[in-house]
Protein backbone atom coordinates (compact mmCIF):
# COMPACT_ATOMS: atom_id res chain seq x y z
CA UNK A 1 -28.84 -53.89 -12.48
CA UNK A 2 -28.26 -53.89 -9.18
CA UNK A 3 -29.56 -51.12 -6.20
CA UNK A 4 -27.77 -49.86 -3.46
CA UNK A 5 -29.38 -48.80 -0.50
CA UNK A 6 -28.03 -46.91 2.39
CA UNK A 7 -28.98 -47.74 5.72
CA UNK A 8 -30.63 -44.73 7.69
CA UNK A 9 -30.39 -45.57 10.72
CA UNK A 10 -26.42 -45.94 10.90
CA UNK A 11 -26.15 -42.39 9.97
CA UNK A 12 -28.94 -41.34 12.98
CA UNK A 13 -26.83 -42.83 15.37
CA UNK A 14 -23.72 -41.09 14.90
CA UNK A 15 -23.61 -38.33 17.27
CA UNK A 16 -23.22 -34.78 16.32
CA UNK A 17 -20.41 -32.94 16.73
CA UNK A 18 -20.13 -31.43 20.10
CA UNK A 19 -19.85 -27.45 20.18
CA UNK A 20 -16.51 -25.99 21.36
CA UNK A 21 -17.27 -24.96 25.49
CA UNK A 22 -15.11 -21.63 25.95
CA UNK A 23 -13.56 -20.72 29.14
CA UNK A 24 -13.70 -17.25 30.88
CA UNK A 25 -9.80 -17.05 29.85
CA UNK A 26 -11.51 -16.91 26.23
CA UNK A 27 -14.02 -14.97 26.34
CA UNK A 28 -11.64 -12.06 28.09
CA UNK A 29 -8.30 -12.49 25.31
CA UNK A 30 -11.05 -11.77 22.75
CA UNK A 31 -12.41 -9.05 24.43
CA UNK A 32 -8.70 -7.91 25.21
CA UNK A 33 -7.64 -8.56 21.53
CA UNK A 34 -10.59 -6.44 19.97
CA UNK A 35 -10.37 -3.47 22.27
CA UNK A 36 -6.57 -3.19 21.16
CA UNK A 37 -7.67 -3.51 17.45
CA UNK A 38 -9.79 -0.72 18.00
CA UNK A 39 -7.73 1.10 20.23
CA UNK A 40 -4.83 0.79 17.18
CA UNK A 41 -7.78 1.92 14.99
CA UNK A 42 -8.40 5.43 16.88
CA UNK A 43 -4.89 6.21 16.99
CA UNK A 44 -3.73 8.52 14.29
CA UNK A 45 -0.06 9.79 12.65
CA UNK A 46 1.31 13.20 13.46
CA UNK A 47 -0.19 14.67 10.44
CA UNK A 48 -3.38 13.59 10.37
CA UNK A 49 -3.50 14.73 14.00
CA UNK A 50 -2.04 18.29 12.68
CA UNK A 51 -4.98 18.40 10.02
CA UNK A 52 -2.96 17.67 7.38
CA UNK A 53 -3.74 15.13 4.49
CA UNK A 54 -0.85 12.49 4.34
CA UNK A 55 1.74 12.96 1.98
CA UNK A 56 2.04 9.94 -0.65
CA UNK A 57 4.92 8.77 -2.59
CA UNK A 58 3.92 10.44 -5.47
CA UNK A 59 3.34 13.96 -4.15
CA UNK A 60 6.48 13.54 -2.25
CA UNK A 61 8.25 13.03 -5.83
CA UNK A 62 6.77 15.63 -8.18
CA UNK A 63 7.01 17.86 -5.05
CA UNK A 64 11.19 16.74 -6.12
CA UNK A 65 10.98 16.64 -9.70
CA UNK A 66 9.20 20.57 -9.22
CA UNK A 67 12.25 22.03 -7.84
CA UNK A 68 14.13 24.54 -9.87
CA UNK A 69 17.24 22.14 -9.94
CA UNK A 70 15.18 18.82 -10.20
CA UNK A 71 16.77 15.38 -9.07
CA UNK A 72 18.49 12.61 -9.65
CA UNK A 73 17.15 9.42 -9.51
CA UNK A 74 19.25 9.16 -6.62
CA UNK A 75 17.63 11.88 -5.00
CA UNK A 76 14.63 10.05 -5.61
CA UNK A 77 15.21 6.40 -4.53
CA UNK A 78 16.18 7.82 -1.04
CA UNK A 79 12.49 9.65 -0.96
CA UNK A 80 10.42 6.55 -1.63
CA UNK A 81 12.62 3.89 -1.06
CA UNK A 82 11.94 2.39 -4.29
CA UNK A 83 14.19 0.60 -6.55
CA UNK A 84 15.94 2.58 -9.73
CA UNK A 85 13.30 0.96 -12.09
CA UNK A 86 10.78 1.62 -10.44
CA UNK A 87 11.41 5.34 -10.19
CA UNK A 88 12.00 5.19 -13.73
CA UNK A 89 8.57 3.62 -15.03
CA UNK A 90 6.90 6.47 -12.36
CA UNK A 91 8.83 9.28 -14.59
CA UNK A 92 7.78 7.48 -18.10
CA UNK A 93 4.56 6.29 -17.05
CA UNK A 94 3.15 8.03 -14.67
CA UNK A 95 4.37 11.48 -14.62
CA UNK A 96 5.20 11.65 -18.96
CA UNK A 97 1.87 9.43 -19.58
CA UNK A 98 -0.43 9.58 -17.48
CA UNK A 99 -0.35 13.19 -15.98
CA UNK A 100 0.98 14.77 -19.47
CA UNK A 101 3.98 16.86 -17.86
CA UNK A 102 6.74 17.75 -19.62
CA UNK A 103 9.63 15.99 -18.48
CA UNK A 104 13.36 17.36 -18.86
CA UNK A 105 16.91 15.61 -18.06
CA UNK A 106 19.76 17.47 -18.32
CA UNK A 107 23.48 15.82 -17.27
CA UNK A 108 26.55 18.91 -16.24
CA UNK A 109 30.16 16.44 -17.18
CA UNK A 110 31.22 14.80 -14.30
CA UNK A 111 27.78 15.35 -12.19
CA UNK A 112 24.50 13.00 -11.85
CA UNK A 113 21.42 12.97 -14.34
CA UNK A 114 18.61 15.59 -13.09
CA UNK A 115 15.63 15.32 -14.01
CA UNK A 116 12.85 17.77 -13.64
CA UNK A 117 9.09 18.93 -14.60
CA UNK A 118 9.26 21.90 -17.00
CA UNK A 119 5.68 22.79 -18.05
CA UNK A 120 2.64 21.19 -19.14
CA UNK A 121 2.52 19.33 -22.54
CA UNK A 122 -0.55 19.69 -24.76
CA UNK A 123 -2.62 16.50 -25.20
């Protein structure tokens, strides 16, 4: 069987690595940089600043599905921005599901699919 042995003192003469020197030019983009990311941080959207809480995706669509006519999916892509399937797994899962709310559709000949929240359903 045969040993292997490391030499030492190769590896204590190989010099360390030497620390990065930073100029002035540096130091002040940093500083620059993190007083705009907290400057960014303090600033705050028109209703926040109005004492509002902000008004999510969701809210936005049962505040849609509430009315007295309802809406179309349509109606309801243009809110959010989401695609058709999307909206669709929010009606099934989300608002049928998950929140228990009766969901209607009616369609009128020669008009769109509207859908809308009736009552509550019993769980």
């Amino acid at each position: 069987m045969t040993t292997k042995t490391i030499d030492k003192s190769t590896k204590s003469e190989r010099s360390p690595v030497a620390p990065r020197v930073s100029s002035k030019s540096d130091k002040s983009s940093r500083a620059q940089a993190a007083t705009a990311t907290k400057a960014r941080k303090r600033e705050e959207t028109p209703e926040q600043q109005s004492g509002q809480a902000p008004t999510t995706k969701r809210a936005q669509l049962l505040g849609l599905l509430s009315r007295p006519e309802g809406a179309s999916i349509e109606e309801l892509m243009r809110a959010t921005n989401w695609q058709q399937h999307s909206v669709r797994g929010f009606l099934a899962g989300t608002v049928k599901r998950k929140m228990g709310l009766a969901l209607t559709s009616s369609k009128v000949d020669g008009e769109l699919r509207r859908y809308r929240i009736a009552a509550r359903r019993g769980r």
